[in-house]
Protein backbone atom coordinates (compact mmCIF):
# COMPACT_ATOMS: atom_id res chain seq x y z
CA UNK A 1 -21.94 -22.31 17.71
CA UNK A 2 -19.04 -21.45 20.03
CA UNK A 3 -16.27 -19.60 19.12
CA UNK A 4 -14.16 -22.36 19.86
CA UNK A 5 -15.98 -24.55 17.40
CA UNK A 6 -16.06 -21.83 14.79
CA UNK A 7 -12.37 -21.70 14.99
CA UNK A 8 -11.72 -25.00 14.67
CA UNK A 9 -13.99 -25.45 11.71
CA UNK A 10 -11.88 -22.06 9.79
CA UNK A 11 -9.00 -24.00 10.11
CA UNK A 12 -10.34 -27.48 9.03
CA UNK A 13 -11.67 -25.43 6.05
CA UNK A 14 -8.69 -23.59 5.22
CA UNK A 15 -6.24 -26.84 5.75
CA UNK A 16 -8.42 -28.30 2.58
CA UNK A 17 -7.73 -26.03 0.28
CA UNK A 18 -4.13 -27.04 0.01
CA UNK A 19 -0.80 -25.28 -0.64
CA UNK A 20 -0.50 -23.29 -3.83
CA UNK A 21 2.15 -21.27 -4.70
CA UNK A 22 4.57 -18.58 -3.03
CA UNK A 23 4.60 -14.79 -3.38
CA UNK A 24 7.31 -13.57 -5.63
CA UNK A 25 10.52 -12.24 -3.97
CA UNK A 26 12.64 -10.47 -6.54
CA UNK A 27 12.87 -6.75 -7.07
CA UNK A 28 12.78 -5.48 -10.57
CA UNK A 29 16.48 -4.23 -9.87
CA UNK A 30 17.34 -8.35 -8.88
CA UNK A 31 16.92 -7.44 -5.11
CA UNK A 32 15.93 -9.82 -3.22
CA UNK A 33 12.52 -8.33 -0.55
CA UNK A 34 11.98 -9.80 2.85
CA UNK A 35 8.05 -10.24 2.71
CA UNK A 36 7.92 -11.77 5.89
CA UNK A 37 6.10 -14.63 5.03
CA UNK A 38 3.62 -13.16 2.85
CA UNK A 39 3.18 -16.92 1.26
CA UNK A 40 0.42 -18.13 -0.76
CA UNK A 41 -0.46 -21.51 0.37
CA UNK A 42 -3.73 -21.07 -0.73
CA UNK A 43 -5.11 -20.57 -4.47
CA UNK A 44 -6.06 -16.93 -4.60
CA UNK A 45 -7.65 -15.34 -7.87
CA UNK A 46 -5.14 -13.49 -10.04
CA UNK A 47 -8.15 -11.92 -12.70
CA UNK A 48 -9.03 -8.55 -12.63
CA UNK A 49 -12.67 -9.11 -11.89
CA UNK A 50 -12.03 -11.45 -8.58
CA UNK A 51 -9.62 -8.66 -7.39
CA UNK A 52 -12.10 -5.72 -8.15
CA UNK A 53 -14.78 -7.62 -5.82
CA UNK A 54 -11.78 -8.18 -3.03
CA UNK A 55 -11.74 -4.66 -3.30
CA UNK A 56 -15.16 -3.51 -3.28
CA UNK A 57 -15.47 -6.05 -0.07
CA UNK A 58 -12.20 -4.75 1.70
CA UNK A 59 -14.08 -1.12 1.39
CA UNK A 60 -16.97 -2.12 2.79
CA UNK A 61 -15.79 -4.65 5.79
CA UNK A 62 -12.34 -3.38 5.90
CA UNK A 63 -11.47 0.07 5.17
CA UNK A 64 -13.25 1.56 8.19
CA UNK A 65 -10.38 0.61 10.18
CA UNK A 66 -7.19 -0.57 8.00
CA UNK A 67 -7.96 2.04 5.83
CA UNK A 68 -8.57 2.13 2.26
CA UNK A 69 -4.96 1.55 1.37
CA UNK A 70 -4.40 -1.25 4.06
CA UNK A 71 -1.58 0.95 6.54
CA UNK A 72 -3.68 0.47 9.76
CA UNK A 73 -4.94 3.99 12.01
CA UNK A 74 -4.30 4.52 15.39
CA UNK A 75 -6.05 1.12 16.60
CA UNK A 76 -5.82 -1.03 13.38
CA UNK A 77 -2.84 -3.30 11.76
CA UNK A 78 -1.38 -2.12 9.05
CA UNK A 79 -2.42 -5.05 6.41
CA UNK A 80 0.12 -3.62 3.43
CA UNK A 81 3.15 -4.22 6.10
CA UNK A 82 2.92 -7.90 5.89
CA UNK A 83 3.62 -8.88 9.13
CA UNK A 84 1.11 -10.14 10.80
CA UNK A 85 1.14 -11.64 15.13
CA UNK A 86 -0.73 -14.41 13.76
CA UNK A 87 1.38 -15.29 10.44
CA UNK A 88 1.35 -13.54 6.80
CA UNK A 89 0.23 -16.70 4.93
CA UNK A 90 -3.33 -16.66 2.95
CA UNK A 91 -4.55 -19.45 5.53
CA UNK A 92 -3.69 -17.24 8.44
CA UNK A 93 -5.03 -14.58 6.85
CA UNK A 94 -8.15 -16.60 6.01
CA UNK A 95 -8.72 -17.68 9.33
CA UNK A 96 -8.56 -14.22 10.92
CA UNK A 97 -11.25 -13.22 8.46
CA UNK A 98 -13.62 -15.80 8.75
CA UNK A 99 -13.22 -16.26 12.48
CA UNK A 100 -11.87 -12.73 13.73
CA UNK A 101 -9.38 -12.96 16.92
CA UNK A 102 -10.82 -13.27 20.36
CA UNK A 103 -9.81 -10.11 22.51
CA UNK A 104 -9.72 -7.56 20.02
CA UNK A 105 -11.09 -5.43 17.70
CA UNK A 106 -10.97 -8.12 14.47
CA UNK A 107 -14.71 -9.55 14.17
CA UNK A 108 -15.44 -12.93 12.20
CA UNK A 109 -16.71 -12.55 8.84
CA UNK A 110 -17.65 -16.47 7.89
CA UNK A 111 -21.72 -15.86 8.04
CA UNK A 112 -21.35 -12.47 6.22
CA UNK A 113 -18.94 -13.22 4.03
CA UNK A 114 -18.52 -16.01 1.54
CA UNK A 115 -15.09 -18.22 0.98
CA UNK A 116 -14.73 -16.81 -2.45
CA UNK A 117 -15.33 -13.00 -1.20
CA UNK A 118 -12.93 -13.97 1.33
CA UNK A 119 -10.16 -14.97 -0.89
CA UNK A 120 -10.48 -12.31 -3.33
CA UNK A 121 -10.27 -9.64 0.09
CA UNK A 122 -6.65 -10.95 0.67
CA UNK A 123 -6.09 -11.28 -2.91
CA UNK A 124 -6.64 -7.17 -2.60
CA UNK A 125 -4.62 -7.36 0.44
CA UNK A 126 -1.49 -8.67 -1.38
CA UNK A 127 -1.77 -5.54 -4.25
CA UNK A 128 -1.97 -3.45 -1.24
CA UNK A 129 1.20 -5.18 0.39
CA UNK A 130 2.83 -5.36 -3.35
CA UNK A 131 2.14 -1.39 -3.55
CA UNK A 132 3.39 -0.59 0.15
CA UNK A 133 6.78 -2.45 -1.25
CA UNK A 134 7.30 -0.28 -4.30
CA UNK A 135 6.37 2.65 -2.25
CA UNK A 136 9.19 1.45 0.29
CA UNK A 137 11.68 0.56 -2.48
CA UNK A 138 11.25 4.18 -4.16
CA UNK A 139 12.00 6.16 -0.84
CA UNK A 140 14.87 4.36 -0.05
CA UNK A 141 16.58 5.60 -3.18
CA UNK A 142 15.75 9.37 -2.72
């Protein structure tokens, strides 16, 4: 199967699981956080067991070059920043992992992976982002 193909197939398969709903975007003071675009349009897991397997899967597949807490190394994007060349929505995101992206370093995951391990990764990926935010916010006011 062609790369081509495989790529079009991710996206058929992402565009049916639908929209769901949007990352959160208040600050506990009532701040409003630019989270450039981190939206959920797809239905990620929110329980504790789902996220512990993103995890475990983001250490194995993941870590080696985002790191384990997501901010990138010398060759890797930084998946806690949020912003992302190819979009920061979960079907973006979902597409880069199951197909990778052509021309660099990001390998395809959809024969090694499956959709559910997939989800719960970026469902890791957001705690990261949602840590990397708090971090942010707490520097700024020393």
């Amino acid at each position: 199967m062609g790369n081509g193909f495989k790529w079009i197939a991710t996206v058929l398969c992402v565009l049916a699981f639908g929209a769901g709903g949007v990352t959160a975007t208040v600050a506990a003071e009532g701040e409003e956080i630019d989270r450039h675009g981190m939206e959920n349009d797809l239905p990620l897991p929110t329980d504790a067991a789902a996220i512990e397997n993103g995890k475990e899967r983001y250490g194995a597949r993941c870590s080696y070059c985002h790191t384990p807490l997501g901010r990138g190394g010398s060759s890797s994007v930084c998946l806690a920043c949020q912003k992302y060349k190819w979009g920061s929505k979960s079907s973006a995101i979902y597409a880069t992992i199951a197909a990778g992206r052509p021309g660099t370093k990001m390998g395809a995951f959809a024969t090694s992976l499956t959709q559910d391990e997939m989800l719960n990764i970026i469902a890791y990926i957001r705690t990261l982002q949602e840590k990397k935010i708090q971090d942010d916010l707490a520097a700024a006011k020393q």
